[in-house]
N, C-alpha and C. Protein backbone atom coordinates (compact mmCIF):
# COMPACT_ATOMS: atom_id res chain seq x y z
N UNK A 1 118.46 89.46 86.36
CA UNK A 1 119.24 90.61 85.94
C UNK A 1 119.82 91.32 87.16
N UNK A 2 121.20 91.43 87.46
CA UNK A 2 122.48 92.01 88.25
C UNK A 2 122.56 93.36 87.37
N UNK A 3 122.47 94.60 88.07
CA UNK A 3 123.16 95.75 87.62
C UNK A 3 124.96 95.70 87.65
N UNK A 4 125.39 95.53 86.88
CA UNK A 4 126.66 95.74 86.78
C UNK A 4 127.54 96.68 87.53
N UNK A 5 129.06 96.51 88.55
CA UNK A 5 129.38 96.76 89.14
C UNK A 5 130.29 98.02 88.64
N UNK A 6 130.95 98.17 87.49
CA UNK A 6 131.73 99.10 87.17
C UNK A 6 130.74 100.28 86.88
N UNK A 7 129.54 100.13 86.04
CA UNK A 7 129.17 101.18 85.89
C UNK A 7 128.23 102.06 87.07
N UNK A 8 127.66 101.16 87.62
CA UNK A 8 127.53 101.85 89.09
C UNK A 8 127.99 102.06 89.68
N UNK A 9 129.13 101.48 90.25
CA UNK A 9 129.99 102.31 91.21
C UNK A 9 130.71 104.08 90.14
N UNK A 10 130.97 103.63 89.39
CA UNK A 10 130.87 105.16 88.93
C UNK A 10 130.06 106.33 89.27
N UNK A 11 128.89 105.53 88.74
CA UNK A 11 127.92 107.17 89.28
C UNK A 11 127.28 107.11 90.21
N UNK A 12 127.71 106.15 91.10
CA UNK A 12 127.70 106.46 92.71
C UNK A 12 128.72 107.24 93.22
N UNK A 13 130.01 107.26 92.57
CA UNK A 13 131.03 107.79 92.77
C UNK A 13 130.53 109.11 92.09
N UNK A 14 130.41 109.49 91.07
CA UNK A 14 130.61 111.00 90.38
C UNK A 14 129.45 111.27 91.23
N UNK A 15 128.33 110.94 91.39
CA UNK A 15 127.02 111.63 91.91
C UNK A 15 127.38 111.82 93.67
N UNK A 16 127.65 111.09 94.80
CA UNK A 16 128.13 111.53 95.92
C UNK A 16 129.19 112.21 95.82
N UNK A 17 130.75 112.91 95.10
CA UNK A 17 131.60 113.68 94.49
C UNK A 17 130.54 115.49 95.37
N UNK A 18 129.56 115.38 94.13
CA UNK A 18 128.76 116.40 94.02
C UNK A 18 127.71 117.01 95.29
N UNK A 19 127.87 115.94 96.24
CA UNK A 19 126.99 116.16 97.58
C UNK A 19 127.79 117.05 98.65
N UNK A 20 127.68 117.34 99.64
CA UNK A 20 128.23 117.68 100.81
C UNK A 20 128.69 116.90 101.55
N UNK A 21 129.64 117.53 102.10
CA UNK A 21 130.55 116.28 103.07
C UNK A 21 129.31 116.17 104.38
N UNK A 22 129.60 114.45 104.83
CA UNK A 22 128.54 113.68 105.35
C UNK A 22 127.05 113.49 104.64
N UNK A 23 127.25 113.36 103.72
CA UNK A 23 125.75 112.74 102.66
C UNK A 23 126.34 110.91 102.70
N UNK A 24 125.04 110.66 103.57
CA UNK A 24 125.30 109.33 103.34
C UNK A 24 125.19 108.79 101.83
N UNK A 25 125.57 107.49 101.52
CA UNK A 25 125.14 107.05 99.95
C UNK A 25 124.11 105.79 100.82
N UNK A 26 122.52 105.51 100.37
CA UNK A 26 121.59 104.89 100.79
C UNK A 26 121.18 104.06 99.61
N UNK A 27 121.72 102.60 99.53
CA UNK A 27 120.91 101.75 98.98
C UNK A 27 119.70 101.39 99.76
N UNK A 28 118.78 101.32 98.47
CA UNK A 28 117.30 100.71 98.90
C UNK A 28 117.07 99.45 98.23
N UNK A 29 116.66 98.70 99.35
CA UNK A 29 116.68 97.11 99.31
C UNK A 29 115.71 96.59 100.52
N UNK A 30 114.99 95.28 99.87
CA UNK A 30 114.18 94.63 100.75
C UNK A 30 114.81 94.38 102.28
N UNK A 31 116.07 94.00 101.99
CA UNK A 31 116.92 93.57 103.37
C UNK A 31 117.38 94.72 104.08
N UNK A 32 116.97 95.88 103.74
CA UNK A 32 117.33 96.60 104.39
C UNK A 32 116.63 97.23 106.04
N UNK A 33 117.29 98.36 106.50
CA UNK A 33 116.60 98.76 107.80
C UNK A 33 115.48 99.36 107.03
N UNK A 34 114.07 99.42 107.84
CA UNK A 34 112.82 99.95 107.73
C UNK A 34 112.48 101.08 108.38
N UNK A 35 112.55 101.74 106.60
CA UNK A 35 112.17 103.46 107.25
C UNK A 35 111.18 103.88 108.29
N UNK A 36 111.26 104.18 109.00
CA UNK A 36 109.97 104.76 109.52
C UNK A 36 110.33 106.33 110.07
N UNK A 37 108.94 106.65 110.82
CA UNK A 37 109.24 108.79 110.80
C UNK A 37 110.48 108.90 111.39
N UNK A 38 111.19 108.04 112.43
CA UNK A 38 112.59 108.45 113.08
C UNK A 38 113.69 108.51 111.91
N UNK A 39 113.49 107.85 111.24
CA UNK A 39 114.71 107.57 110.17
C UNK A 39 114.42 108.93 109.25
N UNK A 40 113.37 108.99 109.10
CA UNK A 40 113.38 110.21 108.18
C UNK A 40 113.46 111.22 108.85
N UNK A 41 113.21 111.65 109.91
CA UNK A 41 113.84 112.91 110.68
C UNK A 41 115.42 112.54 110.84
N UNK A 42 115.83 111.55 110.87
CA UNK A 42 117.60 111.23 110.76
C UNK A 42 117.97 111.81 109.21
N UNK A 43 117.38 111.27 108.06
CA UNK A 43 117.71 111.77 107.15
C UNK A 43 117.68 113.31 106.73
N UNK A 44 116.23 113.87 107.39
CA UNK A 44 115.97 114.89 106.97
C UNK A 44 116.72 116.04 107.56
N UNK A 45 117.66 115.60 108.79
CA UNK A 45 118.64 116.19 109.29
C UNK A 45 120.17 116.59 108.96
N UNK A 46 120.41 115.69 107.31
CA UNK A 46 121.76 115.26 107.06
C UNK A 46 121.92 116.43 106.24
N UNK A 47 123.20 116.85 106.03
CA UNK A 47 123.79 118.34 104.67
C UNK A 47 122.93 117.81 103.28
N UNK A 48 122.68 116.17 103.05
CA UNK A 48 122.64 115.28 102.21
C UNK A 48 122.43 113.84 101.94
N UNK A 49 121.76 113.33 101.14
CA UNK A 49 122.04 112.13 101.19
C UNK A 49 121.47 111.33 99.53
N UNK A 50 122.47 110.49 98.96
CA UNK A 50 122.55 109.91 98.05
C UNK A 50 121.95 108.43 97.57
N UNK A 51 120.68 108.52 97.48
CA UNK A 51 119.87 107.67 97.00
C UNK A 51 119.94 106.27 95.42
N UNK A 52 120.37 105.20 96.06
CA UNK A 52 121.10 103.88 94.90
C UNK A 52 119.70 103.02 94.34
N UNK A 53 119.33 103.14 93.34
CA UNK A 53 118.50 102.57 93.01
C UNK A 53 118.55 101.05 92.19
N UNK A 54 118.37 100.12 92.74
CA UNK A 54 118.42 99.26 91.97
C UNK A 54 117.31 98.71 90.69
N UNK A 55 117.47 97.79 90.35
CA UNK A 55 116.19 96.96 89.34
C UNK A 55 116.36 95.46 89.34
N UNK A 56 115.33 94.87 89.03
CA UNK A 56 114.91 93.73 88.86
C UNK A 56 115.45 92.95 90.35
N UNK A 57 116.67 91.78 90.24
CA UNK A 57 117.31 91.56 91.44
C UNK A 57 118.23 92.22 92.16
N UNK A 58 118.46 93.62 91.68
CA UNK A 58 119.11 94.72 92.45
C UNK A 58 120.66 95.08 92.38
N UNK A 59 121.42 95.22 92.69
CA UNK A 59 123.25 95.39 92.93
C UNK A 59 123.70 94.39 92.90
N UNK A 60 124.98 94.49 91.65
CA UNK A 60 126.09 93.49 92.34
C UNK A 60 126.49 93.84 93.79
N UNK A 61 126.62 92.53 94.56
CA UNK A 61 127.20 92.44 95.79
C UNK A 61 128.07 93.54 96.20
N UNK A 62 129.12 93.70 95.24
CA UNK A 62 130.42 94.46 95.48
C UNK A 62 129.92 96.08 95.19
N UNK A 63 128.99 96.37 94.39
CA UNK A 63 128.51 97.82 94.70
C UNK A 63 128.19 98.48 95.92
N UNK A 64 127.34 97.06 96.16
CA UNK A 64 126.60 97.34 98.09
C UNK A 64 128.10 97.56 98.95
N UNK A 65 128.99 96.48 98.60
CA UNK A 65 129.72 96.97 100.13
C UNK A 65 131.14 97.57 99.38
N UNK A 66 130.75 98.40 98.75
CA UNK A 66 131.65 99.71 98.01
C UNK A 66 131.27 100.83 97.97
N UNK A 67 129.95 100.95 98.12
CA UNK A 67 128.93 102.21 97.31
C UNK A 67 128.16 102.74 97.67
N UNK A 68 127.95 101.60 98.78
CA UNK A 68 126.86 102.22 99.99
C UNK A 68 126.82 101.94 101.34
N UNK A 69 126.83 102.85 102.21
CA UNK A 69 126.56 102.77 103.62
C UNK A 69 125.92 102.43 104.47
N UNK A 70 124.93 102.85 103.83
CA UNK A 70 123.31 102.21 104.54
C UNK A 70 122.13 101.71 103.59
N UNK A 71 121.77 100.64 103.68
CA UNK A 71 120.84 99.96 102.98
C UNK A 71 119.30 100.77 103.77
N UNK A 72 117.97 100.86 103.19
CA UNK A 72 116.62 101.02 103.71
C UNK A 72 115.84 100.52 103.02
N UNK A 73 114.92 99.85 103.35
CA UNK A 73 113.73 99.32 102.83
C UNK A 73 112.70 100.25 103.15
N UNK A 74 111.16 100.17 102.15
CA UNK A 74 110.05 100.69 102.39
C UNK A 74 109.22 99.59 102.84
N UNK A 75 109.57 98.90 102.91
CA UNK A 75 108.44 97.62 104.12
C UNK A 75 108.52 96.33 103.67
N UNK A 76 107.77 95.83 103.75
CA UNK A 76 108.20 93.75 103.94
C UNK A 76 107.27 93.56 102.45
N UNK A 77 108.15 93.60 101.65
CA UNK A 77 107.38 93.45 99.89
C UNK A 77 108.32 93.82 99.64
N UNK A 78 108.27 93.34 98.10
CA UNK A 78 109.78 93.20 97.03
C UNK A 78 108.85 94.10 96.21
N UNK A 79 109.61 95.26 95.04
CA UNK A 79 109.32 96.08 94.28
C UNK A 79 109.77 95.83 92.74
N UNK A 80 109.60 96.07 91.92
CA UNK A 80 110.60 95.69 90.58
C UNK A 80 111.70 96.53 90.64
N UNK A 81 111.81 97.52 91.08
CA UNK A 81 112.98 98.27 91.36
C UNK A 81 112.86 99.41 92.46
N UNK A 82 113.96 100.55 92.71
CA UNK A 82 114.13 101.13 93.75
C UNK A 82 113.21 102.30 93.72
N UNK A 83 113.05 102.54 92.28
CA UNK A 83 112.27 103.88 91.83
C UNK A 83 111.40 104.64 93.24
N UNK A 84 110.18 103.72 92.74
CA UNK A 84 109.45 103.96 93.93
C UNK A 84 109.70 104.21 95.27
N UNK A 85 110.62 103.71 95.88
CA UNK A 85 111.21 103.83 97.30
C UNK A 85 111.82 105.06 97.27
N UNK A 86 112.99 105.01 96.44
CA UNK A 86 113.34 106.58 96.31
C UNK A 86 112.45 107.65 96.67
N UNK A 87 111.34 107.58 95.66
CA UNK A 87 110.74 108.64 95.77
C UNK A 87 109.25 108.78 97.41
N UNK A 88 109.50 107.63 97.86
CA UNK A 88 109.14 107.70 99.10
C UNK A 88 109.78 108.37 100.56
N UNK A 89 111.24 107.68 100.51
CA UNK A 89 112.25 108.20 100.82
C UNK A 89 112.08 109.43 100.85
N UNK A 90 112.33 109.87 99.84
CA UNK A 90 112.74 111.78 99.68
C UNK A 90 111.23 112.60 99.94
N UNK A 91 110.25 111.85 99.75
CA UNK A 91 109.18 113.25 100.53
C UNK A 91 108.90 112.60 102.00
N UNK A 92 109.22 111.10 102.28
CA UNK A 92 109.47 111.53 104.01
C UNK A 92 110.04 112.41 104.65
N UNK A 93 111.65 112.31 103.72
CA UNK A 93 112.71 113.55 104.49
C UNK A 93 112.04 114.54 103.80
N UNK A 94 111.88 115.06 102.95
CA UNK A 94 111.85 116.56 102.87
C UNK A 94 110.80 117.05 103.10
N UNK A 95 109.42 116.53 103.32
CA UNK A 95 108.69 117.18 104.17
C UNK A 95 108.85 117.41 105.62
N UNK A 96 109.78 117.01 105.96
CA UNK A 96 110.45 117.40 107.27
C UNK A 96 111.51 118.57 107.62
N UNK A 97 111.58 119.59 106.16
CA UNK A 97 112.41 120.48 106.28
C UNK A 97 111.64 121.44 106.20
N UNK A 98 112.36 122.57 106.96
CA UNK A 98 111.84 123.73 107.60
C UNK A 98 111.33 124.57 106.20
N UNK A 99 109.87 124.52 106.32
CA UNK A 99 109.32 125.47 104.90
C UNK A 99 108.73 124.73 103.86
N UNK A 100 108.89 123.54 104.08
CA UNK A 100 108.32 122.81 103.08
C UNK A 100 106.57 122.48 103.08
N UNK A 101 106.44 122.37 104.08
CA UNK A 101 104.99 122.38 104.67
C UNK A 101 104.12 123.47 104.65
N UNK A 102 104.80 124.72 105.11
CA UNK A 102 104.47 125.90 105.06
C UNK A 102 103.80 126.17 106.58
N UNK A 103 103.67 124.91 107.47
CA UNK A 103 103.47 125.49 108.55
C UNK A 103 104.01 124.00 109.40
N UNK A 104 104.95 124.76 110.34
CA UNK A 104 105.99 123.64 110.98
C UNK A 104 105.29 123.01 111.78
N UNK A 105 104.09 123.60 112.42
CA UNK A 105 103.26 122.14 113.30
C UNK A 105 102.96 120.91 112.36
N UNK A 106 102.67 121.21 111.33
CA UNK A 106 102.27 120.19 110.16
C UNK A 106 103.17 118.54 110.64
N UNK A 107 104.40 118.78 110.29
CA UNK A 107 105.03 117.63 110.44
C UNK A 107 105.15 117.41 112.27
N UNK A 108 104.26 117.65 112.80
CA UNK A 108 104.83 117.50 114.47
C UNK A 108 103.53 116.51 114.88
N UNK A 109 102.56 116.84 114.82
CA UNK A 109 101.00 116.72 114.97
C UNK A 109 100.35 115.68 113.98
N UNK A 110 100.90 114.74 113.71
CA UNK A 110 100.52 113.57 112.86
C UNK A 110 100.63 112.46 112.97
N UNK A 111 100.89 111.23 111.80
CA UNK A 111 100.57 110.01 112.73
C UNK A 111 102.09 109.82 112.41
N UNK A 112 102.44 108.66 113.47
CA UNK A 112 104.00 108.65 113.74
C UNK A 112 104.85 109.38 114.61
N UNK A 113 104.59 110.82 114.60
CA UNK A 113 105.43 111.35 115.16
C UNK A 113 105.24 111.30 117.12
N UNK A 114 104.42 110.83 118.08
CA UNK A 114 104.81 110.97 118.70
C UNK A 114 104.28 109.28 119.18
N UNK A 115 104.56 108.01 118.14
CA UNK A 115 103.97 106.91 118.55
C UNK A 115 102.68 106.37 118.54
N UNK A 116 102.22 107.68 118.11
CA UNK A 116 100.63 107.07 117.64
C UNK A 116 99.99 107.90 116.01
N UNK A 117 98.79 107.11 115.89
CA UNK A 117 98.70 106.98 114.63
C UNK A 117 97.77 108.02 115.08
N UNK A 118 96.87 109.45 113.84
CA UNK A 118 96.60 110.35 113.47
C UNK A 118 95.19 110.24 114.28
N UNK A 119 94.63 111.29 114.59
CA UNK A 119 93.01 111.20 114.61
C UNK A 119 92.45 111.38 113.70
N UNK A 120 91.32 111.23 113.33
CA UNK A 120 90.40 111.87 112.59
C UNK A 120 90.39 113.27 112.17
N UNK A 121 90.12 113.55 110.75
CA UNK A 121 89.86 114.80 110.67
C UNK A 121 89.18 115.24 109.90
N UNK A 122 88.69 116.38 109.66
CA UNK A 122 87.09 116.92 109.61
C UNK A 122 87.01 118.31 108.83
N UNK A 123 86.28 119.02 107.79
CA UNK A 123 86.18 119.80 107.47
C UNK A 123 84.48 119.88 106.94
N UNK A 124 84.55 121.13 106.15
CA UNK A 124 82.98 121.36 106.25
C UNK A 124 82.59 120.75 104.90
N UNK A 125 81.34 120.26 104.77
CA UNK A 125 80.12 120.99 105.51
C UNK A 125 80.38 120.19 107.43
N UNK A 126 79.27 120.71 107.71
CA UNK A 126 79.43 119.68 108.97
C UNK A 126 78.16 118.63 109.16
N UNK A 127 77.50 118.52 107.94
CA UNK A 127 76.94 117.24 108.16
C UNK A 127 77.24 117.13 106.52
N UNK A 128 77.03 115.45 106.06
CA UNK A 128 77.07 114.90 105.16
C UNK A 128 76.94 113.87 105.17
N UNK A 129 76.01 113.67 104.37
CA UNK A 129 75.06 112.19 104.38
C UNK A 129 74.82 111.11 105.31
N UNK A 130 74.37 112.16 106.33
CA UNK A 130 73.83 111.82 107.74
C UNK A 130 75.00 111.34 108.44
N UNK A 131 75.97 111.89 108.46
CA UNK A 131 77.21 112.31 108.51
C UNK A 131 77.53 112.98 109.41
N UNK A 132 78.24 113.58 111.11
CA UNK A 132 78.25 114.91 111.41
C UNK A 132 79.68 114.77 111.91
N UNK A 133 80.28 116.06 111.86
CA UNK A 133 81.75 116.59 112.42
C UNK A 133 81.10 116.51 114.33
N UNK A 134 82.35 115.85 114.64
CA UNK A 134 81.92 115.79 116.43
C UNK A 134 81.51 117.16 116.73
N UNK A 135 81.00 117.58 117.82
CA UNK A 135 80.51 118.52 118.39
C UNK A 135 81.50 119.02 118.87
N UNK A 136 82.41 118.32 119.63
CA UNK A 136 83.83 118.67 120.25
C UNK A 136 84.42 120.16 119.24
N UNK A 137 84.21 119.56 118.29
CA UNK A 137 85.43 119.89 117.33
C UNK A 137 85.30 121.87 116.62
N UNK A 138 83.28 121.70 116.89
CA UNK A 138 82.51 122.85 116.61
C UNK A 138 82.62 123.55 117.72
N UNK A 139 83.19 123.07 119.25
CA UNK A 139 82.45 123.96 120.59
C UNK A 139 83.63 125.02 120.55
N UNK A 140 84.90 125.26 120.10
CA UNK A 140 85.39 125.79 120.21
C UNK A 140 86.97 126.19 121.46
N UNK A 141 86.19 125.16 122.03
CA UNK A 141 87.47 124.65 123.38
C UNK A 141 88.40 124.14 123.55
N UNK A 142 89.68 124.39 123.20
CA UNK A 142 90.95 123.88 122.82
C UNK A 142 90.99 123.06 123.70
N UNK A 143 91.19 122.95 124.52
CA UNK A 143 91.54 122.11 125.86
C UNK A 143 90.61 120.98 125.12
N UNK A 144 89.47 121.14 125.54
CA UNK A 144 88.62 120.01 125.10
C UNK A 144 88.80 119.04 123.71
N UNK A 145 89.40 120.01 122.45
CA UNK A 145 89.55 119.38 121.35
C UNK A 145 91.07 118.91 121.22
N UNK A 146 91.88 119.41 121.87
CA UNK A 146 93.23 118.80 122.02
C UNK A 146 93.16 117.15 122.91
N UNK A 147 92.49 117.47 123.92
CA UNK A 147 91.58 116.07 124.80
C UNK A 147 91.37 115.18 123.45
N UNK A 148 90.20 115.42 122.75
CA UNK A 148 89.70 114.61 121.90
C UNK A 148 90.57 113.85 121.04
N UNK A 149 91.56 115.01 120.21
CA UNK A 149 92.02 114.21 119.56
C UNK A 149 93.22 113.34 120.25
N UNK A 150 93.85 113.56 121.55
CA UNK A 150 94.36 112.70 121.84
C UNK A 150 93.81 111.24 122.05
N UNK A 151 92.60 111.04 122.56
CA UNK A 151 91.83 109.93 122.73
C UNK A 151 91.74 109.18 121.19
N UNK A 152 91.15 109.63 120.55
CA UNK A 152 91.17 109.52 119.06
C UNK A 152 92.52 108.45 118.35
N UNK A 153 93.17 109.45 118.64
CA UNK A 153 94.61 108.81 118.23
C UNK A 153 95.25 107.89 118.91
N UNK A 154 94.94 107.76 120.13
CA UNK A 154 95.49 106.46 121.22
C UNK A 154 93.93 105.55 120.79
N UNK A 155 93.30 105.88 120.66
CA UNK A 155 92.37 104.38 120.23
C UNK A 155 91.88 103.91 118.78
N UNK A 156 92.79 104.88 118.48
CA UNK A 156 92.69 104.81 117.04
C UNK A 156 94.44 103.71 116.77
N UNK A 157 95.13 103.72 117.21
CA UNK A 157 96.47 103.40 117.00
C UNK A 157 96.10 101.72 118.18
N UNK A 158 94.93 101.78 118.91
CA UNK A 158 94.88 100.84 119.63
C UNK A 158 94.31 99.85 119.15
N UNK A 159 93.05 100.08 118.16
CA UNK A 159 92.37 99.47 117.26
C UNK A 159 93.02 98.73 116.18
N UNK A 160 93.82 99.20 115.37
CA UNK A 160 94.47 99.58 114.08
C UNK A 160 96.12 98.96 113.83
N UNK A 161 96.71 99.42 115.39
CA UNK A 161 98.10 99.41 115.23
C UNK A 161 98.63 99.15 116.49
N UNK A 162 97.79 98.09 117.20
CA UNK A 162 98.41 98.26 119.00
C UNK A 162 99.95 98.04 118.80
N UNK A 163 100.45 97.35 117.65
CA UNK A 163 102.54 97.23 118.22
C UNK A 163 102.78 98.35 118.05
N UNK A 164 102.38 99.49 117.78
CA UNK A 164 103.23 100.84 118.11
C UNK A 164 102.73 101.11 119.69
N UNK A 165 101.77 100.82 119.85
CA UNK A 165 101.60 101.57 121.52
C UNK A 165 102.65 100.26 122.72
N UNK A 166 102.72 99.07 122.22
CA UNK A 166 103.55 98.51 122.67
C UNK A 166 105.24 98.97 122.37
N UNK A 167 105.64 99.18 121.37
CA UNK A 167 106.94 99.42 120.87
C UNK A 167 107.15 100.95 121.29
N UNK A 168 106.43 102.05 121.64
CA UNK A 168 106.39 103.37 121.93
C UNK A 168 105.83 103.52 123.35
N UNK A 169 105.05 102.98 124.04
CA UNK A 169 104.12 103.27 125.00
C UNK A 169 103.27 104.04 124.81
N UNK A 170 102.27 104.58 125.98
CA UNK A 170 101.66 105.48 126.39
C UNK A 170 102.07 106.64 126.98
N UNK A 171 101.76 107.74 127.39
CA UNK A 171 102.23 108.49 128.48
C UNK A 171 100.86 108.23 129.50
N UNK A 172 100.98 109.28 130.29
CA UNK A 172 100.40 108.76 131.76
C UNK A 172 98.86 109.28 131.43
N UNK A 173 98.49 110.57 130.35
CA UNK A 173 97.39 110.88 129.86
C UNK A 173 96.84 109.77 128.91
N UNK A 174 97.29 109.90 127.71
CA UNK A 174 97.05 108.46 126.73
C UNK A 174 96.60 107.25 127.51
N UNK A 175 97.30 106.72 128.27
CA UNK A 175 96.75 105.72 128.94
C UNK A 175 95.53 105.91 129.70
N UNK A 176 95.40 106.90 130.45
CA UNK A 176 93.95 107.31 130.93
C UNK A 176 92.86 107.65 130.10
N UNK A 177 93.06 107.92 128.69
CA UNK A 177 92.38 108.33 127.73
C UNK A 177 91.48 106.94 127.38
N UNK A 178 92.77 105.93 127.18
CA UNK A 178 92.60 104.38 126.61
C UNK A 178 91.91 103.75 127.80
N UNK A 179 92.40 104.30 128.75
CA UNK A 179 91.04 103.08 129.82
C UNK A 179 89.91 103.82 130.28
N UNK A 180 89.87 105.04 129.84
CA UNK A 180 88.56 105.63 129.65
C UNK A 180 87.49 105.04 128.86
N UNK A 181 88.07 105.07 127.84
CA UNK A 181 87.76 104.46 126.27
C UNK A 181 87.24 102.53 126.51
N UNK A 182 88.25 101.83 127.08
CA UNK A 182 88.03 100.72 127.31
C UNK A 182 86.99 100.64 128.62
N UNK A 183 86.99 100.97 129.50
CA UNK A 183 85.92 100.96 130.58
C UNK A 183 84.62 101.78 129.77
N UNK A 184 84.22 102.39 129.04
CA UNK A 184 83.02 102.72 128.31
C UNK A 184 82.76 101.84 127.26
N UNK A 185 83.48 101.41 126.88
CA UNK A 185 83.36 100.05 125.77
C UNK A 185 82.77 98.32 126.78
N UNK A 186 83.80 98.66 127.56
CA UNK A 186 82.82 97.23 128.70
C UNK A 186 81.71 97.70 128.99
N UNK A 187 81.40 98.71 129.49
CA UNK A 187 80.15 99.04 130.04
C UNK A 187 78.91 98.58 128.97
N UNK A 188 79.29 99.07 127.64
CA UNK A 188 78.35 98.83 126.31
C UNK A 188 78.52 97.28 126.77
N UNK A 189 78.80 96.62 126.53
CA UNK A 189 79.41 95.19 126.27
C UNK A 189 79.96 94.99 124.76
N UNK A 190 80.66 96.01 124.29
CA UNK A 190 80.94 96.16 123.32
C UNK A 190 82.43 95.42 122.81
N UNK A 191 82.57 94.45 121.91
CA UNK A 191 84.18 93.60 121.27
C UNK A 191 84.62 94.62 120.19
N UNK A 192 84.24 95.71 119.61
CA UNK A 192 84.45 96.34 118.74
C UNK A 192 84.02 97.57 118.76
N UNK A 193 84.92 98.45 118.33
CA UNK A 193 84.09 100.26 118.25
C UNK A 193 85.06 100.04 116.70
């Protein structure tokens, strides 16, 4: 099953009509570029942008290169339709707009945004089922817990996700964090934390 070309290009047409000038029109498709947090801070930057949903085997041909500008995928898997992506799409970008969060460090301080993936995080009680919140986290020492979770998150993204620390790097701390981390791990004789 082909979505038919006349009636989509219509309400691709009447529905971008209704946007702001520079709203891209974004088909979502397997072949497309792969969203990730940069793209959605690209999007979440635009007056607008007009979301094409397909189904089953997706657009006639001639919709795509009539109707839309930019193709995006949500990752290396086929979907039954766009639905879902859409709605992935749109709370990447719009949790990236000012107020939506309710507190703007929110989207700054997470995983993705500066190449590495999230630390750990912790709320009370502070033990549970022999369980405990780091000590770090209780002493009260910013310096020290900003330390932590950087380590955290560079060996957490090292464990988990090393092609982002390859595709992003380190900075000159992170990396000292990580061969901190790795020289205490040889010392254990440890292949795994």
């Amino acid at each position: 099953m082909v979505l038919k070309p006349e009636p989509m290009l219509a309400a691709i047409r009447a529905a971008h009509a209704r946007l702001p000038a520079g709203s891209p029109r974004i088909g979502l498709s397997a072949q497309g570029e792969v969203l990730t947090q940069s793209v959605a801070q690209e999007l979440a930057a635009l007056p607008g942008f007009l979301l094409v949903a397909g189904r089953y085997e997706g657009l006639d041909e001639r919709v795509v290169e009539l109707g839309v500008d930019r193709e995006l995928s949500i990752g290396d898997y086929v979907l039954s339709g766009g639905e879902l992506a859409a709605l992935v799409v749109i709370d990447a970008a719009a949790r990236l707009l000012p107020g939506v969060l309710g507190d703007e460090r929110s989207s700054v301080d997470e995983s993705f945004a500066k190449g590495l993936l999230d630390w750990p995080h912790y709320t009370r009680p502070e033990a549970f089922e022999g369980r405990e919140v780091p000590p770090v986290l209780l002493s009260g020492n910013h310096r020290d817990i900003e330390r932590w979770r950087l380590k955290e998150a560079v060996v957490r993204t090292w464990q988990r996700r090393p092609d982002l620390i390859v595709k992003h790097g380190l900075t000159a701390e992170a990396s000292r964090l990580l061969n901190e981390f790795l020289a205490a791990r040889a010392a254990r004789g440890a292949t795994d934390e």
